[in-house]
PDBML (XML) file of the C-alpha atoms, coordinates in Angstrom:
<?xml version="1.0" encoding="UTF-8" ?>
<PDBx:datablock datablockName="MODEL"
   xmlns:PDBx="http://pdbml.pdb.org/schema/pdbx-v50.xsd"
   xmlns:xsi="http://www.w3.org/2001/XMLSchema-instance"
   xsi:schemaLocation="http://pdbml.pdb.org/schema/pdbx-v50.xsd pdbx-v50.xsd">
   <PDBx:atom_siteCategory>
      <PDBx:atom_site id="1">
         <PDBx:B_iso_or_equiv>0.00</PDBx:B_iso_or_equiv>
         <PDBx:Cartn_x>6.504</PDBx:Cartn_x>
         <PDBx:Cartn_y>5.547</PDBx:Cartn_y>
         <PDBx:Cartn_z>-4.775</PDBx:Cartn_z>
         <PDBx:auth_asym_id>A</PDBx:auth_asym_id>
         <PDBx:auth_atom_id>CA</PDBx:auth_atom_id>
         <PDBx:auth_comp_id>UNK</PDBx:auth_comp_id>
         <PDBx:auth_seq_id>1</PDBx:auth_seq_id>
         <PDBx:group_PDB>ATOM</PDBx:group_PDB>
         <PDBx:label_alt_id xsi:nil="true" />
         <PDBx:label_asym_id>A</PDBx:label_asym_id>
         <PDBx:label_atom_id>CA</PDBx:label_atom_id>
         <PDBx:label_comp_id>UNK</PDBx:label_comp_id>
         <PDBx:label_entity_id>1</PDBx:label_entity_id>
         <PDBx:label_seq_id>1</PDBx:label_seq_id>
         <PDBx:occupancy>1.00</PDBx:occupancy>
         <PDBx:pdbx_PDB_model_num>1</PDBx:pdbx_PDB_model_num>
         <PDBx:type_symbol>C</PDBx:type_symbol>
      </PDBx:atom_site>
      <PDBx:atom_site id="2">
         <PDBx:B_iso_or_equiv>0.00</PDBx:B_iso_or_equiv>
         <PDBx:Cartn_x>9.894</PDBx:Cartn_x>
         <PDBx:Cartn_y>4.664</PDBx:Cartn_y>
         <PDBx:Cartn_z>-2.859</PDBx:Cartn_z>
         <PDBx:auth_asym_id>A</PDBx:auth_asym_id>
         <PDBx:auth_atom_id>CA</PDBx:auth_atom_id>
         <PDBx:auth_comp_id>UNK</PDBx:auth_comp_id>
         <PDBx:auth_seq_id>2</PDBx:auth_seq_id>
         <PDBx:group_PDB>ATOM</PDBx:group_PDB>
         <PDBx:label_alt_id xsi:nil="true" />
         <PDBx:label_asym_id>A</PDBx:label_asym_id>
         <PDBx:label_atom_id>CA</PDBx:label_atom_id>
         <PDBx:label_comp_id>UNK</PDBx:label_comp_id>
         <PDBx:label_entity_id>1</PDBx:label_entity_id>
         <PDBx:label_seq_id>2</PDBx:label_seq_id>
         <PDBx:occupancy>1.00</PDBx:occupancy>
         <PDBx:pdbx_PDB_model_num>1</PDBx:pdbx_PDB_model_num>
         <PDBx:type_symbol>C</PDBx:type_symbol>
      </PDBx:atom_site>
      <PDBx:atom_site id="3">
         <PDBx:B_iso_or_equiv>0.00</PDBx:B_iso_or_equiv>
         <PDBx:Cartn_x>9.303</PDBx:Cartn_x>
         <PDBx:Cartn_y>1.292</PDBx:Cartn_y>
         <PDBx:Cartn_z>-4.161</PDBx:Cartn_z>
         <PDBx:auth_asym_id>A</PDBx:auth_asym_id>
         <PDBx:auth_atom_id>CA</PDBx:auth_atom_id>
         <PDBx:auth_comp_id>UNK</PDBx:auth_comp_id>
         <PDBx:auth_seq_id>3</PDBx:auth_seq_id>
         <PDBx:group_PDB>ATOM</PDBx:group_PDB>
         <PDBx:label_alt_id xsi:nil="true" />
         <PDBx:label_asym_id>A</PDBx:label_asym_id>
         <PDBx:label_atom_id>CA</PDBx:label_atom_id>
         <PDBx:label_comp_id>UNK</PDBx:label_comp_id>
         <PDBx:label_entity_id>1</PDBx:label_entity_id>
         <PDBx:label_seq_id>3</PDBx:label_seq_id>
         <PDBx:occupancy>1.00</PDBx:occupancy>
         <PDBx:pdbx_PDB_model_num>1</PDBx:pdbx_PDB_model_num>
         <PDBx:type_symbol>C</PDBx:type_symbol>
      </PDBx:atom_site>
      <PDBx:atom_site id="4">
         <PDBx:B_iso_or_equiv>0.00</PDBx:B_iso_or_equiv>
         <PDBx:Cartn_x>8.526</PDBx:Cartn_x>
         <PDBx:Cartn_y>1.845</PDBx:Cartn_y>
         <PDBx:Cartn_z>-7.265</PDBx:Cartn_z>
         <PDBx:auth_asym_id>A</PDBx:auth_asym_id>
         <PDBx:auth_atom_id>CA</PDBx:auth_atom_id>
         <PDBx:auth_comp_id>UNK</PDBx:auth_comp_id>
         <PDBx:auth_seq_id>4</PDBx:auth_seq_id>
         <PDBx:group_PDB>ATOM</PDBx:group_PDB>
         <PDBx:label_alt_id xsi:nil="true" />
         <PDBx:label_asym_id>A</PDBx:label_asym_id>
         <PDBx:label_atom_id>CA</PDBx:label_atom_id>
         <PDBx:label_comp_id>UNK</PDBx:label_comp_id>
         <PDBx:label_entity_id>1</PDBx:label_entity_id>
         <PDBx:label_seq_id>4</PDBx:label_seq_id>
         <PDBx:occupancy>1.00</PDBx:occupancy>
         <PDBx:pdbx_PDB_model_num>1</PDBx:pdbx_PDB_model_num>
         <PDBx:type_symbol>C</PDBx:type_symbol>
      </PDBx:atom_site>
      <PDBx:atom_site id="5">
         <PDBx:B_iso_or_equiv>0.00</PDBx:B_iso_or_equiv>
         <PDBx:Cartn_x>11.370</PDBx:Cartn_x>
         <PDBx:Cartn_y>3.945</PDBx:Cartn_y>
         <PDBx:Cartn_z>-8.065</PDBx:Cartn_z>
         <PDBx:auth_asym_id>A</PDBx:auth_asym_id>
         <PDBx:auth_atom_id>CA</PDBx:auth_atom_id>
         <PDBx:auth_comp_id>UNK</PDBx:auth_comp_id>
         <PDBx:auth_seq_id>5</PDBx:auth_seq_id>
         <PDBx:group_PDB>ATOM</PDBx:group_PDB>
         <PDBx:label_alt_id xsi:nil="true" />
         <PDBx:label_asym_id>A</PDBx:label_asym_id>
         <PDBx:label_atom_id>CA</PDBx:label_atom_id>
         <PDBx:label_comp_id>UNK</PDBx:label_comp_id>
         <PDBx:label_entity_id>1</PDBx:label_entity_id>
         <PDBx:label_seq_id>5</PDBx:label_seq_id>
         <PDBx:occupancy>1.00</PDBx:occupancy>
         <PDBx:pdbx_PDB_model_num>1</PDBx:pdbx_PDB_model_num>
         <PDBx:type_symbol>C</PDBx:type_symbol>
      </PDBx:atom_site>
      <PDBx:atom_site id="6">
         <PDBx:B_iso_or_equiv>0.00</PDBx:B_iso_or_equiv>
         <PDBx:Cartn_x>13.246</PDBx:Cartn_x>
         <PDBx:Cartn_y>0.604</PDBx:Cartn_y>
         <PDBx:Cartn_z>-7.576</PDBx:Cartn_z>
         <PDBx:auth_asym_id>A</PDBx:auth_asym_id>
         <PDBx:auth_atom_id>CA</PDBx:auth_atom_id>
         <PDBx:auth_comp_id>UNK</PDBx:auth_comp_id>
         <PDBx:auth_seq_id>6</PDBx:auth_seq_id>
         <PDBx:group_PDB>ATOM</PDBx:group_PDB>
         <PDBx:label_alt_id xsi:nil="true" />
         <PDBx:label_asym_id>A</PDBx:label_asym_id>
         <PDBx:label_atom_id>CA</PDBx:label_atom_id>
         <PDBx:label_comp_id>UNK</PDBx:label_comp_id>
         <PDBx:label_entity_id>1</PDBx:label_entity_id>
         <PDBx:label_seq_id>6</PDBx:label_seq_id>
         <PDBx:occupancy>1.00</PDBx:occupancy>
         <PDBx:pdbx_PDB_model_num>1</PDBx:pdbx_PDB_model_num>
         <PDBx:type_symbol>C</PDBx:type_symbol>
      </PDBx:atom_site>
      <PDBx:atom_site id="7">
         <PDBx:B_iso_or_equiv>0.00</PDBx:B_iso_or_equiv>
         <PDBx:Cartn_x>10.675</PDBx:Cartn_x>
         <PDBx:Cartn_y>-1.442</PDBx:Cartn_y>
         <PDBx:Cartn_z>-10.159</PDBx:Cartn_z>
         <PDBx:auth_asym_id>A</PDBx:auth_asym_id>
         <PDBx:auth_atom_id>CA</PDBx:auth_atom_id>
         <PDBx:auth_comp_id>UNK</PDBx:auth_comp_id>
         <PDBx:auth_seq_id>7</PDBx:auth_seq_id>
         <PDBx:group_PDB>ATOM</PDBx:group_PDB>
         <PDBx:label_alt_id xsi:nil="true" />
         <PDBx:label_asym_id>A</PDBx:label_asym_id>
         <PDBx:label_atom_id>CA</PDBx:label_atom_id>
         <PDBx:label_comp_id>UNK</PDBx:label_comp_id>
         <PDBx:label_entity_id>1</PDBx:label_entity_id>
         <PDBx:label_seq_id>7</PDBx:label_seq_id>
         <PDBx:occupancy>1.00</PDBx:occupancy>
         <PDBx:pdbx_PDB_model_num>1</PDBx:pdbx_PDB_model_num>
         <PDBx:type_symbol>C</PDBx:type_symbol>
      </PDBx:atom_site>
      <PDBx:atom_site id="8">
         <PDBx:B_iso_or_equiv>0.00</PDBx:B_iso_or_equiv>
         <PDBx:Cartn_x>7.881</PDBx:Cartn_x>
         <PDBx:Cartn_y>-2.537</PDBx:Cartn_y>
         <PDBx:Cartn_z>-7.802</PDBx:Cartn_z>
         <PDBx:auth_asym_id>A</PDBx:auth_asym_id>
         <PDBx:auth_atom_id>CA</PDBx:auth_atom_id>
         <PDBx:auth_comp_id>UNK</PDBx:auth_comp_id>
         <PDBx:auth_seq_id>8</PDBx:auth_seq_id>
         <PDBx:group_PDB>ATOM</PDBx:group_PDB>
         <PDBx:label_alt_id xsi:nil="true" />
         <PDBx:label_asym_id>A</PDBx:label_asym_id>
         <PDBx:label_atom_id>CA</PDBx:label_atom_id>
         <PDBx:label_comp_id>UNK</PDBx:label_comp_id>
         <PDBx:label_entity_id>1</PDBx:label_entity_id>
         <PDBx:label_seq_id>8</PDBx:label_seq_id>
         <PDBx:occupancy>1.00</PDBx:occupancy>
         <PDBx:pdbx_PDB_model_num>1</PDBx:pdbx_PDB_model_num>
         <PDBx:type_symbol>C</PDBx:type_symbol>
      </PDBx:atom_site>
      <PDBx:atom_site id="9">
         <PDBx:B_iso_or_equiv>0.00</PDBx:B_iso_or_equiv>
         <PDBx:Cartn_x>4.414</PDBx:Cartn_x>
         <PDBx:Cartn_y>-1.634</PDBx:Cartn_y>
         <PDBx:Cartn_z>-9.773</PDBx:Cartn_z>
         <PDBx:auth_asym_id>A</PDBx:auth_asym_id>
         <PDBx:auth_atom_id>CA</PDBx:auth_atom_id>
         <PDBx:auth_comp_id>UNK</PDBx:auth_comp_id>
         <PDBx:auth_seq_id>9</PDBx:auth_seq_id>
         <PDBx:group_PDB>ATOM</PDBx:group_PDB>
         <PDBx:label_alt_id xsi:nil="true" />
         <PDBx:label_asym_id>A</PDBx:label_asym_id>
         <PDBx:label_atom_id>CA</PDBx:label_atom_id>
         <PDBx:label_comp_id>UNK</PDBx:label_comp_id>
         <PDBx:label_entity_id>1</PDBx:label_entity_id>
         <PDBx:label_seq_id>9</PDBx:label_seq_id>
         <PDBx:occupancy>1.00</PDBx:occupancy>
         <PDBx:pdbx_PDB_model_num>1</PDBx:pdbx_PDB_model_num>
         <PDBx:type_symbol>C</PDBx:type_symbol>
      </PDBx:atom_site>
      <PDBx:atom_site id="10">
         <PDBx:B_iso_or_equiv>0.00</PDBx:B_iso_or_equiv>
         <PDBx:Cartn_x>2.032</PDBx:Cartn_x>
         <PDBx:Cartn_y>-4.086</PDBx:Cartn_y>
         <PDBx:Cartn_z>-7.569</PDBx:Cartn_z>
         <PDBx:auth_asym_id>A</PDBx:auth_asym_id>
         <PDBx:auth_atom_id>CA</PDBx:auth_atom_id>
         <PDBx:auth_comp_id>UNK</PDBx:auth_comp_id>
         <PDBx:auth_seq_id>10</PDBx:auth_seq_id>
         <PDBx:group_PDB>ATOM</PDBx:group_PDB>
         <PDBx:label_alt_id xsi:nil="true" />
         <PDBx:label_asym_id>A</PDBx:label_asym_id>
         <PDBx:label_atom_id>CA</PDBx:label_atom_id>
         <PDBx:label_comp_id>UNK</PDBx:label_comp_id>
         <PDBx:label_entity_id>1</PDBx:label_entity_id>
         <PDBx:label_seq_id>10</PDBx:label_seq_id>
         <PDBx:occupancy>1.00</PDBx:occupancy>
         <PDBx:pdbx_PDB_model_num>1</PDBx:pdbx_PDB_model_num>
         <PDBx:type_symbol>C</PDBx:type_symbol>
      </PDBx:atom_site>
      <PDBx:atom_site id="11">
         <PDBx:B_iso_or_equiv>0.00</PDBx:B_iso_or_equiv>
         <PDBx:Cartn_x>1.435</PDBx:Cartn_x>
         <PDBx:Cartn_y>-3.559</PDBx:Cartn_y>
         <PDBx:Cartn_z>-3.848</PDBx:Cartn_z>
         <PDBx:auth_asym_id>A</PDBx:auth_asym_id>
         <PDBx:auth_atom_id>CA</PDBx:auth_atom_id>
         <PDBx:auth_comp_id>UNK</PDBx:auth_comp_id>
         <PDBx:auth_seq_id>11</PDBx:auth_seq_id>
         <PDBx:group_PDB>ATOM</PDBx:group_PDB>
         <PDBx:label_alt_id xsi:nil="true" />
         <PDBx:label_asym_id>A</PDBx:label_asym_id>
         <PDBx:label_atom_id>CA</PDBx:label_atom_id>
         <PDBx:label_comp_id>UNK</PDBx:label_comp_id>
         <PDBx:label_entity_id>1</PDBx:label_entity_id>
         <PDBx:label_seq_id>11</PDBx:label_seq_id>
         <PDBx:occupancy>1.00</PDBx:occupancy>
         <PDBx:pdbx_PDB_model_num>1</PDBx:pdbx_PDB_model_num>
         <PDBx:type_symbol>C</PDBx:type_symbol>
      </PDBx:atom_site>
      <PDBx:atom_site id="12">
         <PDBx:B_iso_or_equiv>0.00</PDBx:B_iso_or_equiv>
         <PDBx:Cartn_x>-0.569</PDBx:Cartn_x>
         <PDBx:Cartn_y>-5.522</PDBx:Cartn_y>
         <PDBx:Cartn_z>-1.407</PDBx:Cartn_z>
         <PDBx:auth_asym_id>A</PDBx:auth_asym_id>
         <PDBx:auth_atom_id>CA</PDBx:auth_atom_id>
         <PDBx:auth_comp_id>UNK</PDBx:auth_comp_id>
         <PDBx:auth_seq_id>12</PDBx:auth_seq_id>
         <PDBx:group_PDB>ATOM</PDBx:group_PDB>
         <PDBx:label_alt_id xsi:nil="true" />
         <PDBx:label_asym_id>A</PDBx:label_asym_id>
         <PDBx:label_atom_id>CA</PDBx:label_atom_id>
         <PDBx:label_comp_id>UNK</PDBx:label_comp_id>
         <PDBx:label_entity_id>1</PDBx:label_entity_id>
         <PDBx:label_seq_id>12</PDBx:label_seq_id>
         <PDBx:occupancy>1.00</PDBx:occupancy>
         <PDBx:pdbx_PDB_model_num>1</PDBx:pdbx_PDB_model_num>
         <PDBx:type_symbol>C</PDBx:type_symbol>
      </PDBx:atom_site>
      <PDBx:atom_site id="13">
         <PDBx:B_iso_or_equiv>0.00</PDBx:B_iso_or_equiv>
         <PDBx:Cartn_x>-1.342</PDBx:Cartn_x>
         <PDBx:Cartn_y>-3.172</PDBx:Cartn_y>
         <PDBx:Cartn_z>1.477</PDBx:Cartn_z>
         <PDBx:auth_asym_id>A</PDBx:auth_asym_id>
         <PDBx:auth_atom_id>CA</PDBx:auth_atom_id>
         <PDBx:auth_comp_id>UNK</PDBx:auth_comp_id>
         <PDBx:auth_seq_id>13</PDBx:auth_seq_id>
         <PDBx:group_PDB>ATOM</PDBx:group_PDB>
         <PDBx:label_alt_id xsi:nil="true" />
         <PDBx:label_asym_id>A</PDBx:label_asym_id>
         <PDBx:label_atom_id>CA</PDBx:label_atom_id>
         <PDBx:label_comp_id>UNK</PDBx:label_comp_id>
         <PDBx:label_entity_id>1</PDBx:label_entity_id>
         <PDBx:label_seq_id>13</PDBx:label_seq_id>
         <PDBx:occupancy>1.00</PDBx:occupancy>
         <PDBx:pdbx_PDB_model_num>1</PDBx:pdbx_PDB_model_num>
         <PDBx:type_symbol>C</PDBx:type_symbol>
      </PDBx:atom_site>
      <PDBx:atom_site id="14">
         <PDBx:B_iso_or_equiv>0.00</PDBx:B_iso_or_equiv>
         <PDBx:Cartn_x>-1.494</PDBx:Cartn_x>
         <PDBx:Cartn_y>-6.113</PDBx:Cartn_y>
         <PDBx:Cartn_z>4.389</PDBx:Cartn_z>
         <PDBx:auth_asym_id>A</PDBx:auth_asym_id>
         <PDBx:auth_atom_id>CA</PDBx:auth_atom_id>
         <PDBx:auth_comp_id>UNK</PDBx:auth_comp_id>
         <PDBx:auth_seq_id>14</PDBx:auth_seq_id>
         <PDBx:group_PDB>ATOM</PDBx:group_PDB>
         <PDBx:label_alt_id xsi:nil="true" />
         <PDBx:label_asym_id>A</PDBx:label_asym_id>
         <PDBx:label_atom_id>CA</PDBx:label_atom_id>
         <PDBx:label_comp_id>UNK</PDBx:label_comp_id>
         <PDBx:label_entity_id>1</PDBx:label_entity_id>
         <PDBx:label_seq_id>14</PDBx:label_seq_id>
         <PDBx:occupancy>1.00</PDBx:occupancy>
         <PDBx:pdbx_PDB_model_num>1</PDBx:pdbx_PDB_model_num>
         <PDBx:type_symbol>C</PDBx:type_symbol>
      </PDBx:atom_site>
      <PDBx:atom_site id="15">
         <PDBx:B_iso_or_equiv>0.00</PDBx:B_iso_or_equiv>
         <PDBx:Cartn_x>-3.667</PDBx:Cartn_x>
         <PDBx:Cartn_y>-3.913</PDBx:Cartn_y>
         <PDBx:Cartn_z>6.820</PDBx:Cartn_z>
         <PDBx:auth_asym_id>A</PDBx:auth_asym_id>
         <PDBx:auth_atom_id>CA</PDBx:auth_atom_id>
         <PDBx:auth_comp_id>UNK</PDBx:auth_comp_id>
         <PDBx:auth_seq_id>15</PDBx:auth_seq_id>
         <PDBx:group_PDB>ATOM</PDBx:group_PDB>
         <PDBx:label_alt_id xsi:nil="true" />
         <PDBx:label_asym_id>A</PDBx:label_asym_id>
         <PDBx:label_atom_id>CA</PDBx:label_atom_id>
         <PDBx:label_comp_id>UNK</PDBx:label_comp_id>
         <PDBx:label_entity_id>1</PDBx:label_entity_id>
         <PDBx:label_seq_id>15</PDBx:label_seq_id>
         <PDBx:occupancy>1.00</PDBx:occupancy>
         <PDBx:pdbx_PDB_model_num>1</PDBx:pdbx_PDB_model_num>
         <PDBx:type_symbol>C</PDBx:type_symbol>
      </PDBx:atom_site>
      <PDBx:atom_site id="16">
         <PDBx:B_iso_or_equiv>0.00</PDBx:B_iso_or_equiv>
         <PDBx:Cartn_x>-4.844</PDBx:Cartn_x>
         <PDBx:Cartn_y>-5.307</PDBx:Cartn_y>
         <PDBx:Cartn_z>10.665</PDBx:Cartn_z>
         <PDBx:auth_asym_id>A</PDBx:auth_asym_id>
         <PDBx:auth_atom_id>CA</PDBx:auth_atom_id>
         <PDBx:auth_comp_id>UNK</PDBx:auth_comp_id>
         <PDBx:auth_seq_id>16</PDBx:auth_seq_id>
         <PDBx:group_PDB>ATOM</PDBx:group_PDB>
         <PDBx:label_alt_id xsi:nil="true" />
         <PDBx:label_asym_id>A</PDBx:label_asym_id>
         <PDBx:label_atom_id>CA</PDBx:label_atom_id>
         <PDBx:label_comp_id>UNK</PDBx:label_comp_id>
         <PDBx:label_entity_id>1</PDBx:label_entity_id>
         <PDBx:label_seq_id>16</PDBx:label_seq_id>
         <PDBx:occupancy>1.00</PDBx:occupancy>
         <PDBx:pdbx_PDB_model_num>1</PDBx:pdbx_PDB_model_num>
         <PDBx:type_symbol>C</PDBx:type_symbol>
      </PDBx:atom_site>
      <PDBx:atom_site id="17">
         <PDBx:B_iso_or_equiv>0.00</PDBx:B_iso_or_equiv>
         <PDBx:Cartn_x>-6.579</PDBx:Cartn_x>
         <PDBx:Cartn_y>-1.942</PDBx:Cartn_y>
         <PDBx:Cartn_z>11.209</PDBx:Cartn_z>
         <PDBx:auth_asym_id>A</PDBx:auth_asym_id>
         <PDBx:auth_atom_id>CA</PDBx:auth_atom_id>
         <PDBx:auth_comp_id>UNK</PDBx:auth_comp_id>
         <PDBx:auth_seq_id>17</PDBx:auth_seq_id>
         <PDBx:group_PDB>ATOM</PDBx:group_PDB>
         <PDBx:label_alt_id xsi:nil="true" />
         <PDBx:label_asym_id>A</PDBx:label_asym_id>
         <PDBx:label_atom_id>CA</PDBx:label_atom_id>
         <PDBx:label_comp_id>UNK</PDBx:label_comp_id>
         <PDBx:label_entity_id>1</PDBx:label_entity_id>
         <PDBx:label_seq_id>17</PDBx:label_seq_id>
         <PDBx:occupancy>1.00</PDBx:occupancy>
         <PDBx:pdbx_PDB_model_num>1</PDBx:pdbx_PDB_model_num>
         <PDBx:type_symbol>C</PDBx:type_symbol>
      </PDBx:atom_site>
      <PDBx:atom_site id="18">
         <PDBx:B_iso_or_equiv>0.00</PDBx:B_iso_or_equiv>
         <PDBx:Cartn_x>-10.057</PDBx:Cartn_x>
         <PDBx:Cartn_y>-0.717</PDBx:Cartn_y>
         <PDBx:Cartn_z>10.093</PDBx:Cartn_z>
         <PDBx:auth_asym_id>A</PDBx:auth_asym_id>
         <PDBx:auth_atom_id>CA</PDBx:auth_atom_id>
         <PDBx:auth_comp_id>UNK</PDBx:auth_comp_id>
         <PDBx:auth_seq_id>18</PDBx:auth_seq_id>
         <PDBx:group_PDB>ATOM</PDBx:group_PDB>
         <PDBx:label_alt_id xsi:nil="true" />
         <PDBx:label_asym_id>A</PDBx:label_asym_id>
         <PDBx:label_atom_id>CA</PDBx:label_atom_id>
         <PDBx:label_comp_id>UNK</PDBx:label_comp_id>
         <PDBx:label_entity_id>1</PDBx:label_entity_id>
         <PDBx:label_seq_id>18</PDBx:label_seq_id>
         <PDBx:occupancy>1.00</PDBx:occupancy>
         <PDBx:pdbx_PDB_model_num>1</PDBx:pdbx_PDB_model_num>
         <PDBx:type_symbol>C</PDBx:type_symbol>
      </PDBx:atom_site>
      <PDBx:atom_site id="19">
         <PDBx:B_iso_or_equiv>0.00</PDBx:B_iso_or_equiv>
         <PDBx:Cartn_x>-9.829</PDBx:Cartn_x>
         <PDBx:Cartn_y>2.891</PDBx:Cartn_y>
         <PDBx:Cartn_z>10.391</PDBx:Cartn_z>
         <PDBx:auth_asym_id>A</PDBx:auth_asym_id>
         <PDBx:auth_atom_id>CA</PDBx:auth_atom_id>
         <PDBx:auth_comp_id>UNK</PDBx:auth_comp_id>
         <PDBx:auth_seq_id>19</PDBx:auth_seq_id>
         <PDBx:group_PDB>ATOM</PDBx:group_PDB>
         <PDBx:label_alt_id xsi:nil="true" />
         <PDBx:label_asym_id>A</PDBx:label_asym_id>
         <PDBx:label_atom_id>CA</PDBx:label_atom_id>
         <PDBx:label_comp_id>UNK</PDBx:label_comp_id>
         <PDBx:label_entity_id>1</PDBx:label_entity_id>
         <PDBx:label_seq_id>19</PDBx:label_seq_id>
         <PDBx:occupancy>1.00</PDBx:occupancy>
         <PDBx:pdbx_PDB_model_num>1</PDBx:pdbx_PDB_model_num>
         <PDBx:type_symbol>C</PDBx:type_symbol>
      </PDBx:atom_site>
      <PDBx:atom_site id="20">
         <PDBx:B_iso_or_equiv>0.00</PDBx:B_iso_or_equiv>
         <PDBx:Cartn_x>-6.785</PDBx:Cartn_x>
         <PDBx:Cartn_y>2.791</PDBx:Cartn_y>
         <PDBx:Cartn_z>7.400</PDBx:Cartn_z>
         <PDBx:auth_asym_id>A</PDBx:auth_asym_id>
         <PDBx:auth_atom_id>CA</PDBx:auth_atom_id>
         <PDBx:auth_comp_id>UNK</PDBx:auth_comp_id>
         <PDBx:auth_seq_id>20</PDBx:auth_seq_id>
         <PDBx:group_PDB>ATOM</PDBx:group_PDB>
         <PDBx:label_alt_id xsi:nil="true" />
         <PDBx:label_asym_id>A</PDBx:label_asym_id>
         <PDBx:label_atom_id>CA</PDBx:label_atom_id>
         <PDBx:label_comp_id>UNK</PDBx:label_comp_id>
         <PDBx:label_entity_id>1</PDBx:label_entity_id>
         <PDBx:label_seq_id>20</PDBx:label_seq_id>
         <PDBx:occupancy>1.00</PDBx:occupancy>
         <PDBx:pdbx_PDB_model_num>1</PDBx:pdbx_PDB_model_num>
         <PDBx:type_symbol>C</PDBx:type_symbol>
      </PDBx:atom_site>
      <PDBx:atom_site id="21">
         <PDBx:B_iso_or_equiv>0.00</PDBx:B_iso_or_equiv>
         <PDBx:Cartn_x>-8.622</PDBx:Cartn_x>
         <PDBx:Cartn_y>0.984</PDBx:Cartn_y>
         <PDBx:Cartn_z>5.090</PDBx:Cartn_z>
         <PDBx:auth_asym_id>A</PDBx:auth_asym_id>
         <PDBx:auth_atom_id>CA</PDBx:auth_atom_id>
         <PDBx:auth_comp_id>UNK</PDBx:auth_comp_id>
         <PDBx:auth_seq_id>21</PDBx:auth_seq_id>
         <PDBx:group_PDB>ATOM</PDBx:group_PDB>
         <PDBx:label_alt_id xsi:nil="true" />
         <PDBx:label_asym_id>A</PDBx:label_asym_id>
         <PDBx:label_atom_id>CA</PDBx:label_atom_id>
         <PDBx:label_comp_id>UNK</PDBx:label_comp_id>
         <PDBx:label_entity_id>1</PDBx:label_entity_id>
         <PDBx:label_seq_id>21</PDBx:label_seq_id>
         <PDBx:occupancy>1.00</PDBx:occupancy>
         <PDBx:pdbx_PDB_model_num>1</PDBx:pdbx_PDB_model_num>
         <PDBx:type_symbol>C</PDBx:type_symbol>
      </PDBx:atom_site>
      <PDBx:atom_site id="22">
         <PDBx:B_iso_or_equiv>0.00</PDBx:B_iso_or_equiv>
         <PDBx:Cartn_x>-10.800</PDBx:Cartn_x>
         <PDBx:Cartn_y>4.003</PDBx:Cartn_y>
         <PDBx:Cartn_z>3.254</PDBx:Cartn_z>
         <PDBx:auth_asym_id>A</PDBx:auth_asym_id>
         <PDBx:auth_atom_id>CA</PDBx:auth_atom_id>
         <PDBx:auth_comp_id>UNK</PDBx:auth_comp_id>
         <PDBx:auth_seq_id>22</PDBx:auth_seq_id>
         <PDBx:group_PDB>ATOM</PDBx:group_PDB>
         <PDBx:label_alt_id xsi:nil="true" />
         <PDBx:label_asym_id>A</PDBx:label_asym_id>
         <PDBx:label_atom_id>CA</PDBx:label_atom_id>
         <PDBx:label_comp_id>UNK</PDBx:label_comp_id>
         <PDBx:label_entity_id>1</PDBx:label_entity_id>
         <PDBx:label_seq_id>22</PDBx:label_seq_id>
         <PDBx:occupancy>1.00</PDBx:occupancy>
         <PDBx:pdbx_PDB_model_num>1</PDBx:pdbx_PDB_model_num>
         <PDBx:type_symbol>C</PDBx:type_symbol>
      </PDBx:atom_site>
      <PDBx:atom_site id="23">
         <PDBx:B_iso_or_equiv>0.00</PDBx:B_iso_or_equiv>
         <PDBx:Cartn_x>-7.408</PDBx:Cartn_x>
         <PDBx:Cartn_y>6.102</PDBx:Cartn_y>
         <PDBx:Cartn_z>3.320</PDBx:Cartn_z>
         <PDBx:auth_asym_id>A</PDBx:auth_asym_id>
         <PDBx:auth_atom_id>CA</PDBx:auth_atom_id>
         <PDBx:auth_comp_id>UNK</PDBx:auth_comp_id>
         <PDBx:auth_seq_id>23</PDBx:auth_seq_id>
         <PDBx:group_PDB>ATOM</PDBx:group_PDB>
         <PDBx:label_alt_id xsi:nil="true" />
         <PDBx:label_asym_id>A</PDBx:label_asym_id>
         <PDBx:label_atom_id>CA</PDBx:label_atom_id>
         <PDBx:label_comp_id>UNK</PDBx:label_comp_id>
         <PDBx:label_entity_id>1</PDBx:label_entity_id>
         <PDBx:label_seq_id>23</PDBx:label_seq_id>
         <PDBx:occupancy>1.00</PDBx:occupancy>
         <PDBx:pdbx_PDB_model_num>1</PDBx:pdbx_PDB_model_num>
         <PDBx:type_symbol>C</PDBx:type_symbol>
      </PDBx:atom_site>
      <PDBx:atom_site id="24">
         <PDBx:B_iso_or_equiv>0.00</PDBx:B_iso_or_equiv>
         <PDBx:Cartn_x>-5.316</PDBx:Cartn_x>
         <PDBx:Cartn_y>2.804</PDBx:Cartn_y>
         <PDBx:Cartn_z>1.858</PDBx:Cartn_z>
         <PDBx:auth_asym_id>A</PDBx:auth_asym_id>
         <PDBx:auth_atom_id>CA</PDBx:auth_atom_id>
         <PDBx:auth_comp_id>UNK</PDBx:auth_comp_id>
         <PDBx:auth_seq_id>24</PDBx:auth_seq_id>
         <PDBx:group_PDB>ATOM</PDBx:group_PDB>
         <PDBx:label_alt_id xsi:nil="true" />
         <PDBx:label_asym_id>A</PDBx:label_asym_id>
         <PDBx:label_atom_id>CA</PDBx:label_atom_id>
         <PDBx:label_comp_id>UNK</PDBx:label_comp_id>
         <PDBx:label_entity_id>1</PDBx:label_entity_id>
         <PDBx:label_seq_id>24</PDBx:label_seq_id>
         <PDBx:occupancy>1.00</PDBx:occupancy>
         <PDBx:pdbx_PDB_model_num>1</PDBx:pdbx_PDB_model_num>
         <PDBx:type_symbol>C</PDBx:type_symbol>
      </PDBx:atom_site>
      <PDBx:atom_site id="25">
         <PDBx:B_iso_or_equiv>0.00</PDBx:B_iso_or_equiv>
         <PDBx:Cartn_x>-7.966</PDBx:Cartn_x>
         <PDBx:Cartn_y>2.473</PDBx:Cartn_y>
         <PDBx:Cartn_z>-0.707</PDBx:Cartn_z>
         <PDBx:auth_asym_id>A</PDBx:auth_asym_id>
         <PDBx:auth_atom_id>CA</PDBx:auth_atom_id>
         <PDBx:auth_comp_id>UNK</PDBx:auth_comp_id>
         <PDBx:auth_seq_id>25</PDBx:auth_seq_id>
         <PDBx:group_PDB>ATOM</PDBx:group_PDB>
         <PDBx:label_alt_id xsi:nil="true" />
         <PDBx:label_asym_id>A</PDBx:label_asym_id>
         <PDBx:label_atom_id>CA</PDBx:label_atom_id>
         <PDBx:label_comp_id>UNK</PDBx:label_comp_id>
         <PDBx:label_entity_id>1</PDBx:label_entity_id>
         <PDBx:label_seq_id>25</PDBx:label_seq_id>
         <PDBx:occupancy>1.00</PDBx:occupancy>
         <PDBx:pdbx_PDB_model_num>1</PDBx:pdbx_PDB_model_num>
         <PDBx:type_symbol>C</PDBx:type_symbol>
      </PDBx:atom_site>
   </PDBx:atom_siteCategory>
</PDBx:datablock>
């Protein structure tokens, strides 16, 4: 939300670790 407050609306979550990927989705 940090980013978006500056006009980002599309993220790519680059994630190297399994156990964050339910929690990122």
């Amino acid at each position: 939300r940090n980013l978006t407050y500056h006009g980002i609306d599309r993220v790519v979550y680059v994630n190297a670790h399994g156990g964050n990927v339910e929690h990122l989705r």
